[in-house]
C-alpha atoms as a PDB file:
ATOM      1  CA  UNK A   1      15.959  -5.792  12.438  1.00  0.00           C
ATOM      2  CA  UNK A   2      13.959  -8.984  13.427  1.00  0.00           C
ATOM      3  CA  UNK A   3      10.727  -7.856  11.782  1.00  0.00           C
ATOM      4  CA  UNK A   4      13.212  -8.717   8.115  1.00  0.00           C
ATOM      5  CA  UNK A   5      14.179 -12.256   7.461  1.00  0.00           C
ATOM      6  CA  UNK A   6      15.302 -12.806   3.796  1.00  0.00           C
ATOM      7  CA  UNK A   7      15.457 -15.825   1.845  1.00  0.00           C
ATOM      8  CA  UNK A   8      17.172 -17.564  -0.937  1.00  0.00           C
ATOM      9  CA  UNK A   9      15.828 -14.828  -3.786  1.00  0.00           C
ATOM     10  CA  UNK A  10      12.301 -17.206  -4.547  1.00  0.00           C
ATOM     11  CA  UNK A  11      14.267 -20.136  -5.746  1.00  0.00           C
ATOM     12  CA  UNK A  12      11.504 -22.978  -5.841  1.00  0.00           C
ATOM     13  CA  UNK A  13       8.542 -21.380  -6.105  1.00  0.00           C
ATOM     14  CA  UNK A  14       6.465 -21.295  -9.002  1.00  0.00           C
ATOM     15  CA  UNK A  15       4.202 -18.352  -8.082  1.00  0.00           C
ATOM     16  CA  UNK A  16       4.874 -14.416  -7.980  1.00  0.00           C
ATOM     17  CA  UNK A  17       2.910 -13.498  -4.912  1.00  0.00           C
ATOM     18  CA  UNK A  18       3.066 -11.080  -1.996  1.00  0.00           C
ATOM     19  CA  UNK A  19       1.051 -11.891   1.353  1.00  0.00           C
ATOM     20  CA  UNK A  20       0.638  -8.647   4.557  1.00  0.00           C
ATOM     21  CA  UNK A  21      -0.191  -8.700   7.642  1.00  0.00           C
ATOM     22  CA  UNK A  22      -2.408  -5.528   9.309  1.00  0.00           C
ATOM     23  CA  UNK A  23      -2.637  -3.761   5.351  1.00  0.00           C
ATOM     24  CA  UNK A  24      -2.987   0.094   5.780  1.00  0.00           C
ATOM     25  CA  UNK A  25      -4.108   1.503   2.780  1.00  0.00           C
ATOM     26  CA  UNK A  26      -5.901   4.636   1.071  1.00  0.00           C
ATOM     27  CA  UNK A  27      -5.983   7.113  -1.685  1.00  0.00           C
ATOM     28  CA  UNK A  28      -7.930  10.554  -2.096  1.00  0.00           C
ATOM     29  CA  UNK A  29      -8.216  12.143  -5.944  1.00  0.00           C
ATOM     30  CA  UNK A  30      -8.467  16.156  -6.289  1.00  0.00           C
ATOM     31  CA  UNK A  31     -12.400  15.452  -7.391  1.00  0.00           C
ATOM     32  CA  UNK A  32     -14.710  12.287  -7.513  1.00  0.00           C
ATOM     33  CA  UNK A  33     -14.213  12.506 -11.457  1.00  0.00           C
ATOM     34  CA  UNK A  34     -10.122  12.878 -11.359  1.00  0.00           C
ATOM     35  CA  UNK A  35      -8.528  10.075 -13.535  1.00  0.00           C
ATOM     36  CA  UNK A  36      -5.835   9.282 -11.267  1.00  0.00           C
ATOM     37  CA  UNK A  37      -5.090   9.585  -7.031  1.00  0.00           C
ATOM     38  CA  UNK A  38      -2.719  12.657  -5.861  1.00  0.00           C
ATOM     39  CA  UNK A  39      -2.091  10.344  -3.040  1.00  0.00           C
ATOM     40  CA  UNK A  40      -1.737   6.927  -2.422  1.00  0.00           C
ATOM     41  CA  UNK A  41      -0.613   5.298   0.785  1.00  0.00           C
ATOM     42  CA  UNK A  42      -0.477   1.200   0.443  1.00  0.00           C
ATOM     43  CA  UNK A  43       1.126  -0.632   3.261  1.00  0.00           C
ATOM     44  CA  UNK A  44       1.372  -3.183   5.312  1.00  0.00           C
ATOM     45  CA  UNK A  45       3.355  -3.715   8.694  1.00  0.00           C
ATOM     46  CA  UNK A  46       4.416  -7.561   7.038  1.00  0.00           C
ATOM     47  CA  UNK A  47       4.862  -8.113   3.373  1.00  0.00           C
ATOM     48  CA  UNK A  48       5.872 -11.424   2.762  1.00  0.00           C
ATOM     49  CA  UNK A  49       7.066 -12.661  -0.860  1.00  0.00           C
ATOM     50  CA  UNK A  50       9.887 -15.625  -2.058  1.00  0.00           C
ATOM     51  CA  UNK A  51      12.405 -13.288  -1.154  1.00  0.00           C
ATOM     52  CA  UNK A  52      11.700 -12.267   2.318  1.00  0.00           C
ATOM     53  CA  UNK A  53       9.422 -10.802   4.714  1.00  0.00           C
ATOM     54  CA  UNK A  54       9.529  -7.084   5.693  1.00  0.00           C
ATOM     55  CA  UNK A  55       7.365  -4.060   6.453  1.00  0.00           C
ATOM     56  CA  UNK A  56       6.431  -2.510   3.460  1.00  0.00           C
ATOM     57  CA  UNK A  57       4.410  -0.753   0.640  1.00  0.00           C
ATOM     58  CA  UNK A  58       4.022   2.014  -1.849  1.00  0.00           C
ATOM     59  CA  UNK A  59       3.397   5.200  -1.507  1.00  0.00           C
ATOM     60  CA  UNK A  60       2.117   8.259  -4.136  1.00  0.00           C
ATOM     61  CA  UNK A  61       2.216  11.787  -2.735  1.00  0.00           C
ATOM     62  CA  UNK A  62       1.351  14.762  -5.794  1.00  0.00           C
ATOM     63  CA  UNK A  63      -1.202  17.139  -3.712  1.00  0.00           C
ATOM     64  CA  UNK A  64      -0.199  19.667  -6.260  1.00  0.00           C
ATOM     65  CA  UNK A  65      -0.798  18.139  -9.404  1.00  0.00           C
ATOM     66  CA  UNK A  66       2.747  18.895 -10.467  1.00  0.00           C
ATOM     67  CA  UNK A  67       4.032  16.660 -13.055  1.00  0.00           C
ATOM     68  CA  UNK A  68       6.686  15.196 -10.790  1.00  0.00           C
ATOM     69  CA  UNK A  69       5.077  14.147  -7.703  1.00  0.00           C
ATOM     70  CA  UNK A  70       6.613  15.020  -4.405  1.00  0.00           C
ATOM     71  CA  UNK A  71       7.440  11.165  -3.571  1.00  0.00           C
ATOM     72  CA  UNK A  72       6.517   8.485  -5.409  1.00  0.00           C
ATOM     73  CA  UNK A  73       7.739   5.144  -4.993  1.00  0.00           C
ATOM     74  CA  UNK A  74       7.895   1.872  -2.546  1.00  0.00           C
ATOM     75  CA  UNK A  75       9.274   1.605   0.843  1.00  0.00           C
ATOM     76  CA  UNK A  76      10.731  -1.127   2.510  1.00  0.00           C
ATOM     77  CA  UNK A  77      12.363  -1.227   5.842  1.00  0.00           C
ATOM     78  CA  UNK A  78      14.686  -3.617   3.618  1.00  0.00           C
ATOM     79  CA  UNK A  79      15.635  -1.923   0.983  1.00  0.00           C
ATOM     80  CA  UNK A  80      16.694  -5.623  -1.248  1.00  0.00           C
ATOM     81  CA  UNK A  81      13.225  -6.824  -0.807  1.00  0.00           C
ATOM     82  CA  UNK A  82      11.231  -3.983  -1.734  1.00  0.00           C
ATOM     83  CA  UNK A  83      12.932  -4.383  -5.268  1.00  0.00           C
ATOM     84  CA  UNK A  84      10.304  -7.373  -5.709  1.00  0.00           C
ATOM     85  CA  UNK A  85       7.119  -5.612  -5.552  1.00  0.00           C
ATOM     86  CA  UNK A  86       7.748  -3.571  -8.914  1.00  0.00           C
ATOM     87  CA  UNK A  87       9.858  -6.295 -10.671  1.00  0.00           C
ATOM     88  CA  UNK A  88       7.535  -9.206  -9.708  1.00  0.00           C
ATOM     89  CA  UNK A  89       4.016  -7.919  -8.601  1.00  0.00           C
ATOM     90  CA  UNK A  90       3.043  -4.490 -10.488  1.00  0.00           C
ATOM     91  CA  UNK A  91       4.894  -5.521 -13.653  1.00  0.00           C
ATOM     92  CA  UNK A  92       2.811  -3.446 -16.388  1.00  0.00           C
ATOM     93  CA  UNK A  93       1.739  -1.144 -14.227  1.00  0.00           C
ATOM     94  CA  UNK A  94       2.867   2.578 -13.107  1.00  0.00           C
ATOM     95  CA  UNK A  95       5.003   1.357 -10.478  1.00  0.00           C
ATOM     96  CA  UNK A  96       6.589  -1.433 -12.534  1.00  0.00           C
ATOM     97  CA  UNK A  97      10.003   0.361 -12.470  1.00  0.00           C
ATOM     98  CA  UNK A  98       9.094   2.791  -9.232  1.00  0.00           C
ATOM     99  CA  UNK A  99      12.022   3.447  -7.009  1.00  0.00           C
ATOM    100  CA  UNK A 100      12.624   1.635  -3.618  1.00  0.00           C
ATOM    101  CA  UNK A 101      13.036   3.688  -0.936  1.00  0.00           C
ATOM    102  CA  UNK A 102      14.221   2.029   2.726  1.00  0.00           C
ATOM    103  CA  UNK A 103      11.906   3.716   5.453  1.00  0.00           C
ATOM    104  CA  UNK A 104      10.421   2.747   8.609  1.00  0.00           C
ATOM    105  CA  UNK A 105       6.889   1.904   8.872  1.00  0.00           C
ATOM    106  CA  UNK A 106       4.699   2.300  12.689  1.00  0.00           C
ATOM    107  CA  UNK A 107       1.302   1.060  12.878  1.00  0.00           C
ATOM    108  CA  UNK A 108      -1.289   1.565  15.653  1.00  0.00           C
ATOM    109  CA  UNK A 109      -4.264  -1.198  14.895  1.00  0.00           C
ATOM    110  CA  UNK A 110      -7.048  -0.519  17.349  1.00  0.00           C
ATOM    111  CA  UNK A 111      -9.528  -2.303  14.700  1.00  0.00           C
ATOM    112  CA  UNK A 112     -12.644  -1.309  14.194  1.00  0.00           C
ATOM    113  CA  UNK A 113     -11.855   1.689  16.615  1.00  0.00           C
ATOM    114  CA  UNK A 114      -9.074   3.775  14.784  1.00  0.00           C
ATOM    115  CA  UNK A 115      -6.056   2.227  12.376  1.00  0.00           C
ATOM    116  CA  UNK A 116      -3.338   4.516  11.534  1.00  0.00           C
ATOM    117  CA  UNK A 117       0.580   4.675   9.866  1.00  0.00           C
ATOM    118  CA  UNK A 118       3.097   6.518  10.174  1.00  0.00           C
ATOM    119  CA  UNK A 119       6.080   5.851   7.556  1.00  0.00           C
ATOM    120  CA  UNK A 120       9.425   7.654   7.503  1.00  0.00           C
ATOM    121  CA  UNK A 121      10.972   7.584   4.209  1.00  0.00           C
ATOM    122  CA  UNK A 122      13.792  10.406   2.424  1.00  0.00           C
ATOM    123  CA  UNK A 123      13.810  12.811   5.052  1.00  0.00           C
ATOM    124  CA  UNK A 124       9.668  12.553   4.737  1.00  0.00           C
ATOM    125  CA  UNK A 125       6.712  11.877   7.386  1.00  0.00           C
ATOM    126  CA  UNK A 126       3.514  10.404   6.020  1.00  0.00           C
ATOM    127  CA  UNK A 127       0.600  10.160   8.118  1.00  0.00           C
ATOM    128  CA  UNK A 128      -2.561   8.355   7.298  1.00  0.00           C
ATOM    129  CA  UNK A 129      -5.359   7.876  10.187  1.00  0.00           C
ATOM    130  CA  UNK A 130      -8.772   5.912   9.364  1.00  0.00           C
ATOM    131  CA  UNK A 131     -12.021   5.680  11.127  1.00  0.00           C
ATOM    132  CA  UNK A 132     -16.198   4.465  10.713  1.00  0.00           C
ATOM    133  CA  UNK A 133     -15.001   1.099   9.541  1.00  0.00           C
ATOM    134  CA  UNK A 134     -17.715  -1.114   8.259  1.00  0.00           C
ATOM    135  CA  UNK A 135     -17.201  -5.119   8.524  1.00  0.00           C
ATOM    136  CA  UNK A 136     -14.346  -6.781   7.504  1.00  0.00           C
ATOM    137  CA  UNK A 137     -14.888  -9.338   4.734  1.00  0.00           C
ATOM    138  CA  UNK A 138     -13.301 -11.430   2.125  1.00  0.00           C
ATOM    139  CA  UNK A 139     -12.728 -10.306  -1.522  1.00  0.00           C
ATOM    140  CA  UNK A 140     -11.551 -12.362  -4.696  1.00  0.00           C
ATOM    141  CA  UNK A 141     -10.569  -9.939  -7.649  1.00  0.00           C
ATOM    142  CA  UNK A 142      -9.793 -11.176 -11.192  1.00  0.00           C
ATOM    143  CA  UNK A 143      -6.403 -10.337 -12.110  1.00  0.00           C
ATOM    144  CA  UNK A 144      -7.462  -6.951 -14.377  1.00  0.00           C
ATOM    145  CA  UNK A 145      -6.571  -4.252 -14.449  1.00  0.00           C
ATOM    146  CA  UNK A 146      -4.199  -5.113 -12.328  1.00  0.00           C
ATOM    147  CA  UNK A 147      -1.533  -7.685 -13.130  1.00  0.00           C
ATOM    148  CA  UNK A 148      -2.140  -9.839  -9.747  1.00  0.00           C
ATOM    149  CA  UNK A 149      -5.483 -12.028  -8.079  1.00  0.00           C
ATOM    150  CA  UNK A 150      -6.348 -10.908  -5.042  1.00  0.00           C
ATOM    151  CA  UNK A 151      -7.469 -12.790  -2.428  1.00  0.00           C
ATOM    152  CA  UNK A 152      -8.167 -10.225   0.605  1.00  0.00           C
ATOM    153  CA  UNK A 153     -10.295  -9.653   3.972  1.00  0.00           C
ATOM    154  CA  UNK A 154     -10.784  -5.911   4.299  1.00  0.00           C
ATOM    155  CA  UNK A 155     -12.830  -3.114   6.023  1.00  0.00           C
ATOM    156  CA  UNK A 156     -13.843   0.096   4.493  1.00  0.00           C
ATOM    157  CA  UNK A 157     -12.934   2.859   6.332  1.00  0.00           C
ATOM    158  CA  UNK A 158     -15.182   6.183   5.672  1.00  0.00           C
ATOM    159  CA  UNK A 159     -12.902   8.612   6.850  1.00  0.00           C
ATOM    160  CA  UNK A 160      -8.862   9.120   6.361  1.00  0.00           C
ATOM    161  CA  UNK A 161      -6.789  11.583   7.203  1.00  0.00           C
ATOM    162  CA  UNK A 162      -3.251  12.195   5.330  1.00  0.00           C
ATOM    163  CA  UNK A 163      -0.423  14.397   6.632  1.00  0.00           C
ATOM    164  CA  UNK A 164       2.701  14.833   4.412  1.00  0.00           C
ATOM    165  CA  UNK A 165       5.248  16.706   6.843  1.00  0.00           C
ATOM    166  CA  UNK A 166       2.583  17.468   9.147  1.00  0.00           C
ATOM    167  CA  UNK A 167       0.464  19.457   6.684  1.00  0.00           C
ATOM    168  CA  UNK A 168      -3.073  17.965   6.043  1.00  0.00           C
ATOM    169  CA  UNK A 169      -3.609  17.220   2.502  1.00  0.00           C
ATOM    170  CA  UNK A 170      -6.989  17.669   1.041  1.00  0.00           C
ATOM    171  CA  UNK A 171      -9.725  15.648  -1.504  1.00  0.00           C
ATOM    172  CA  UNK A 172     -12.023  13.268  -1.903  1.00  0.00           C
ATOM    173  CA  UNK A 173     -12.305   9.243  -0.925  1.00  0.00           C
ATOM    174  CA  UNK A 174     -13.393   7.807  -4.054  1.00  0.00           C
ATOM    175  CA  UNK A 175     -16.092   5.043  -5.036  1.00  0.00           C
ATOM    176  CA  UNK A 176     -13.279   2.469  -5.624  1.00  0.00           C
ATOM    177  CA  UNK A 177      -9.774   2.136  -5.321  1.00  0.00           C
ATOM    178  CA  UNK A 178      -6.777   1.077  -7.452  1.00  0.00           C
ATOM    179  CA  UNK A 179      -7.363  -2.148  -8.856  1.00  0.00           C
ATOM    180  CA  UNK A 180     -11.573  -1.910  -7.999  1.00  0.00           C
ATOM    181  CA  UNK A 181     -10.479  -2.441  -4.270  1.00  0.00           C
ATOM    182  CA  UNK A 182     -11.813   0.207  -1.672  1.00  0.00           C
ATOM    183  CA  UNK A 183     -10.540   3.546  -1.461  1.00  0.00           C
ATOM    184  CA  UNK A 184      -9.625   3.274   2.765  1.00  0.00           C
ATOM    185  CA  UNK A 185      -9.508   0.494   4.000  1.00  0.00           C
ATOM    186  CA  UNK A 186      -7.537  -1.803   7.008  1.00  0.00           C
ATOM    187  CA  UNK A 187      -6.794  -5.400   5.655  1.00  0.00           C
ATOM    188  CA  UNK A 188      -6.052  -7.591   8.397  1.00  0.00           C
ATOM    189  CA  UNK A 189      -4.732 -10.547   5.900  1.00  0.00           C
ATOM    190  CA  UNK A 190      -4.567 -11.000   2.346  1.00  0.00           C
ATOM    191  CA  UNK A 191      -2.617 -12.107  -0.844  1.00  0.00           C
ATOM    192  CA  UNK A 192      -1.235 -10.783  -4.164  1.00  0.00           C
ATOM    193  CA  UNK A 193      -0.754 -13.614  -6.739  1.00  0.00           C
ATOM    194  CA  UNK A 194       0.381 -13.753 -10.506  1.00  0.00           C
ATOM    195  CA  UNK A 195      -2.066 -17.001 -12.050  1.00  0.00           C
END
């Protein structure tokens, strides 16, 4: 595929980090007050780390509750690369040790009209649609709670729309997202980086 190029496994560089390219990303909880997302879609039509650049991203689909969620995991459209994210990236975290999952990811960018992805992963479609974006800006997050900086420009969408196999899964957009990011946004650029 010539949207994969690999590389020599991050020999020579001294920093853990993972750059995108057009970022797609949302989550919805059950209620405002939930502890955790049911869903969680996070990706980006480039990832690029020390060991290659690929589509990519992670995705969290429980609508149920149910103690095993329907999917959870990362997707890569290269399955070898994808292993980075957990091992390098979201060490400590829930998805430290998440399975990687080869898929193909579509975007449609029509920024700040609508931005929408549609990932095909284990015999799975996942559909997320955004809308009423405000202004894209730049954010630069200390690394807690998550394990990573972040150094992003993003724009918060206030509407989504999620489809698992063409069923429309329900709940609410959230104050913040994972990480104190937004809950929807489109991310034209940004950057992942262990300090």
């Amino acid at each position: 595929m010539k949207d994969i190029i690999t590389r020599n496994n991050g020999l020579h560089y001294a920093t853990d980090f993972l750059a995108w390219t057009d970022g797609v990303d949302a989550m919805l909880k059950p209620s405002e007050d939930a502890p955790l997302p049911h869903v969680m879609v996070h990706t980006a039509r480039t990832t690029s780390t020390p060991w290659g650049n690929a589509p990519g991203g992670m995705l969290l689909i429980n609508p149920d509750m149910k103690e095993v969620p329907d999917f959870f995991g990362f997707v890569c459209a290269a399955e070898e690369l994808g292993k980075y994210y957990g091992l390098k990236i979201f060490k400590g975290t829930p998805f430290e040790n998440a399975p990687v999952f080869k898929g193909n990811i579509e975007m449609n960018i029509t920024f700040p009209g609508n931005v929408s992805v549609r990932i095909e992963v284990a015999g799975h479609i996942c559909e997320l649609e955004m809308s009423d974006f405000e202004p894209a800006q730049y954010y630069n997050r200390d690394p807690f709670p998550m394990p990573f900086r972040q150094n992003v420009v993003e724009a918060k969408a206030k509407s989504a729309t999620f489809k698992w196999d063409g069923k429309i899964i329900g709940g609410v957009l959230p104050k913040t997202g994972i990480g104190s990011g937004l809950p929807a946004c489109y991310s034209p650029s940004g950057m992942y980086f262990i300090e």
